[in-house]
C-alpha atoms as a PDB file:
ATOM      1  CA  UNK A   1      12.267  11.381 -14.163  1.00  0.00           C
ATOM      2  CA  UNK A   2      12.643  14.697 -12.864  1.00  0.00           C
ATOM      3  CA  UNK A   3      11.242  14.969  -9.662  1.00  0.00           C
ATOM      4  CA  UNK A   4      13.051  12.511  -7.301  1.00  0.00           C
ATOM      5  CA  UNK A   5      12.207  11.580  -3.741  1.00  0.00           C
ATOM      6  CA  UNK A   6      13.697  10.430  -1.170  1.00  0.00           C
ATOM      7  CA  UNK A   7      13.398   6.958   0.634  1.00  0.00           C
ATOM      8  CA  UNK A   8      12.694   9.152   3.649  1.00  0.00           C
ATOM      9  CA  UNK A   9       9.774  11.155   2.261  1.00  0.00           C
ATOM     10  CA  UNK A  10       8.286   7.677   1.253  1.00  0.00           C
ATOM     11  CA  UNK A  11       8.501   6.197   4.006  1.00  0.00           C
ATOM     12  CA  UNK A  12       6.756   8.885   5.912  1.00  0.00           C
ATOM     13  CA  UNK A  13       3.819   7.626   3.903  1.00  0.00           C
ATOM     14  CA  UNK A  14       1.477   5.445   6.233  1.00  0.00           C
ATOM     15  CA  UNK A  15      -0.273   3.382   3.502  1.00  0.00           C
ATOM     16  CA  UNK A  16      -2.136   0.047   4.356  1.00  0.00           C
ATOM     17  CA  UNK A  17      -4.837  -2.129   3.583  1.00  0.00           C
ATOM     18  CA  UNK A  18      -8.281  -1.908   4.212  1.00  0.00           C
ATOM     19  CA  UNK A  19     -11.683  -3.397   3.229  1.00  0.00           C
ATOM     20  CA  UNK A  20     -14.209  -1.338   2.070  1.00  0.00           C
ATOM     21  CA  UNK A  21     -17.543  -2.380   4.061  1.00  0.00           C
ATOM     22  CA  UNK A  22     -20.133   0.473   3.014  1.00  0.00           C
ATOM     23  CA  UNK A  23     -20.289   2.465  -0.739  1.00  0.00           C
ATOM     24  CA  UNK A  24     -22.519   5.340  -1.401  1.00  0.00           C
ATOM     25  CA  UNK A  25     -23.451   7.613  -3.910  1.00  0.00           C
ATOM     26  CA  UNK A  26     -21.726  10.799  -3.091  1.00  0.00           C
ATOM     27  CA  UNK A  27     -24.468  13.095  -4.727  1.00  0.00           C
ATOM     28  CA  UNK A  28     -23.284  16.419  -3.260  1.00  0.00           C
ATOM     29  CA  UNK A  29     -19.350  16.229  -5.054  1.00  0.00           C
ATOM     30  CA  UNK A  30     -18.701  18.356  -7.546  1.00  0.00           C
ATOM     31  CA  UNK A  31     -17.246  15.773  -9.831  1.00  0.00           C
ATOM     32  CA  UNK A  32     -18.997  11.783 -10.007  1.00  0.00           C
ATOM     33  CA  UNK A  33     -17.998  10.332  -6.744  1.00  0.00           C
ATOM     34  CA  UNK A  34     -18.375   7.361  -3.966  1.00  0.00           C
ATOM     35  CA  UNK A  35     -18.457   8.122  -0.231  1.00  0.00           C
ATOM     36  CA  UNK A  36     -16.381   4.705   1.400  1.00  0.00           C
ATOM     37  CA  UNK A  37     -16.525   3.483   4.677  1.00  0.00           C
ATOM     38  CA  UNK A  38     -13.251   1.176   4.850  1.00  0.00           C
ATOM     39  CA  UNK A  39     -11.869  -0.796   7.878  1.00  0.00           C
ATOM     40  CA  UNK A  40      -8.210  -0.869   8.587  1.00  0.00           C
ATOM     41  CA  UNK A  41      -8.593  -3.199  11.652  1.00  0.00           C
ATOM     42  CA  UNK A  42      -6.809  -2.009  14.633  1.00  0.00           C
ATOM     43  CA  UNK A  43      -6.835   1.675  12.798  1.00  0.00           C
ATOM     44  CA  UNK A  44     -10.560   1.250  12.630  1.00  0.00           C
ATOM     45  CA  UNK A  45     -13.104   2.176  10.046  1.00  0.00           C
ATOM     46  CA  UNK A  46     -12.467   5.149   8.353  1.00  0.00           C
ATOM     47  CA  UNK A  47     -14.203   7.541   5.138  1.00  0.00           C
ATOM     48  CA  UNK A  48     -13.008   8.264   1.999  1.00  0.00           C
ATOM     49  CA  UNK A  49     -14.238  10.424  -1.304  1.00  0.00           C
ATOM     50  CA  UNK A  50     -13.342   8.130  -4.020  1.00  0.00           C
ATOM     51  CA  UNK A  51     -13.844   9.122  -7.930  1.00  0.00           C
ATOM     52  CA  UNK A  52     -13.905   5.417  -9.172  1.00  0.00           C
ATOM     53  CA  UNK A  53     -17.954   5.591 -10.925  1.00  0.00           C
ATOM     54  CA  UNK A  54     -16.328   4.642 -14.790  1.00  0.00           C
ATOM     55  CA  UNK A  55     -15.359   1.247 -13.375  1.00  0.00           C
ATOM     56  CA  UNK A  56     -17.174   0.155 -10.150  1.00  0.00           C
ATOM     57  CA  UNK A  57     -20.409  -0.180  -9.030  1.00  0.00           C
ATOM     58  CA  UNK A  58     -21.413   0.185  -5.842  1.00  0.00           C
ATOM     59  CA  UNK A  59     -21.946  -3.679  -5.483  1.00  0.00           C
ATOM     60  CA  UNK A  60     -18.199  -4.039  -6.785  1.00  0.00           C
ATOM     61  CA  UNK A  61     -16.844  -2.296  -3.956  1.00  0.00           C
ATOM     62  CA  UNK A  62     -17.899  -4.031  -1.055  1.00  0.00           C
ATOM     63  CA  UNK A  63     -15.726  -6.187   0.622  1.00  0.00           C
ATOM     64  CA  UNK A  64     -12.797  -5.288  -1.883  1.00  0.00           C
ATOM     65  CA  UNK A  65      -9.711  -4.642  -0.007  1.00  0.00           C
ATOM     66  CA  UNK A  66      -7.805  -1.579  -1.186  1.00  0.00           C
ATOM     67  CA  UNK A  67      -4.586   0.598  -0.605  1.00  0.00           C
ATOM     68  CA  UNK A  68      -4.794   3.916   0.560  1.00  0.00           C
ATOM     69  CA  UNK A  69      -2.880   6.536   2.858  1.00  0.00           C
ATOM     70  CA  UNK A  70      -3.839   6.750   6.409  1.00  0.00           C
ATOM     71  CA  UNK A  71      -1.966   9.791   7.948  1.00  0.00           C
ATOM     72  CA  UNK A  72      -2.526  12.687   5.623  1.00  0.00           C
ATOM     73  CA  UNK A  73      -5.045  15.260   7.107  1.00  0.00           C
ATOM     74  CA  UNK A  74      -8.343  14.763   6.677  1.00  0.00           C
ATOM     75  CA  UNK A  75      -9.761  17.138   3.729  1.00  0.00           C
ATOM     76  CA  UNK A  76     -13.883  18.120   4.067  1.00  0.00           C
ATOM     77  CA  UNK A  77     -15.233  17.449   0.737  1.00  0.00           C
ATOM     78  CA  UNK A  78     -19.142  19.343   0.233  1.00  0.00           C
ATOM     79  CA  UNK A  79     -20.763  17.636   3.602  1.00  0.00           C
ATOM     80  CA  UNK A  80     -18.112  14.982   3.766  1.00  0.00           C
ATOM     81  CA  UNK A  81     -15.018  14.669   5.868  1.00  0.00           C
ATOM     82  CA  UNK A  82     -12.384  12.523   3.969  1.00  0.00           C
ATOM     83  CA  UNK A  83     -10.131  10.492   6.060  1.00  0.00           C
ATOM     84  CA  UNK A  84      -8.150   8.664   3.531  1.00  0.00           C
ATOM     85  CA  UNK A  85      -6.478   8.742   0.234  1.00  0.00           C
ATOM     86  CA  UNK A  86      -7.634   5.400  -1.791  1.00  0.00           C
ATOM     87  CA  UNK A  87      -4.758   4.869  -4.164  1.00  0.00           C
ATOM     88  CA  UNK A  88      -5.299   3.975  -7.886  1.00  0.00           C
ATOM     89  CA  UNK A  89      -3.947   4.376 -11.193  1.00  0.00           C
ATOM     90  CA  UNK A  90      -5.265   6.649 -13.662  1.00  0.00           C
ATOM     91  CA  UNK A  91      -5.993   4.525 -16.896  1.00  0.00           C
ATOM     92  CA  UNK A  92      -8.170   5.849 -20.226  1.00  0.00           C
ATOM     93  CA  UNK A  93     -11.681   4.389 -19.271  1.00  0.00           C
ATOM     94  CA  UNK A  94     -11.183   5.446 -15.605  1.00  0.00           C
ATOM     95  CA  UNK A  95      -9.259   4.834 -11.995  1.00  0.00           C
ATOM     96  CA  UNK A  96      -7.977   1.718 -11.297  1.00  0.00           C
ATOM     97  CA  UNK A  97      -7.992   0.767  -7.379  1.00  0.00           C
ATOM     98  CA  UNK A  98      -4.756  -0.609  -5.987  1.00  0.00           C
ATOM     99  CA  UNK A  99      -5.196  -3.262  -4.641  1.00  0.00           C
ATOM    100  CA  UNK A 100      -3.387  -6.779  -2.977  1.00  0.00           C
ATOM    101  CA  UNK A 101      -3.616  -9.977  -5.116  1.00  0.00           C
ATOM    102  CA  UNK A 102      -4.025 -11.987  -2.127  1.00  0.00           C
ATOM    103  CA  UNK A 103      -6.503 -11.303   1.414  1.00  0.00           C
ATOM    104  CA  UNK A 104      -4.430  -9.790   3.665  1.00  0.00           C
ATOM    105  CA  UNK A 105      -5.684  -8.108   7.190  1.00  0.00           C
ATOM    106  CA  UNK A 106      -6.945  -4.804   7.359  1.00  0.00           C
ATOM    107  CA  UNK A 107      -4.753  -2.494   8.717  1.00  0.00           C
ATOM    108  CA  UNK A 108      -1.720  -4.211   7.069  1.00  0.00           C
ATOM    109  CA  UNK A 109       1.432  -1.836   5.992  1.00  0.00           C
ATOM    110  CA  UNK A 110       2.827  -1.387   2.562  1.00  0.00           C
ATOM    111  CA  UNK A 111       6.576  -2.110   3.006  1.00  0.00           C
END
């Protein structure tokens, strides 16, 4: 591993859990996406651009709880404003959604 971080730098990351509650086509992206509307409790609902069409369907996604980073800026995407970063890993047939093995509350941090 070559490029090293610091415990600092990854803490700084705000990441937490939040349940997706609304999943859209997102039909003006460039590349094959999903618009999300996700609720982090007390952070409250927020949107997210989310290339994850090779291994969810729209019905898949709601009420899945996911990770994603909360405090980066928010990035406009076409006509969309992208609050969040939904974390996944990138794997052959598509990405892979992080994502708790157990219900946990929304707005829960990843410590």
């Amino acid at each position: 591993m070559e490029n090293k971080v610091s415990v600092e730098n990854f803490t700084n990351l705000d990441i937490r859990v939040g349940t997706i509650i609304e999943a859209t086509d997102f039909l003006e992206a460039k590349r094959k996406a999903y618009k999300l509307k996700i609720d982090f409790g007390s952070l409250g609902i927020k949107n997210s651009s989310a290339q994850i069409t090779e291994l969810y369907s729209l019905e898949d996604l709601i009420g899945k709880q996911i990770l994603a980073v909360v405090n980066f800026p928010p990035k406009q995407i076409a006509n969309f404003l992208s609050e969040v970063l939904v974390l996944g890993v990138y794997y052959d047939k598509g990405v892979v959604l992080i994502t708790p093995d157990t219900k946990v509350n929304n707005g829960e941090k990843l410590g």
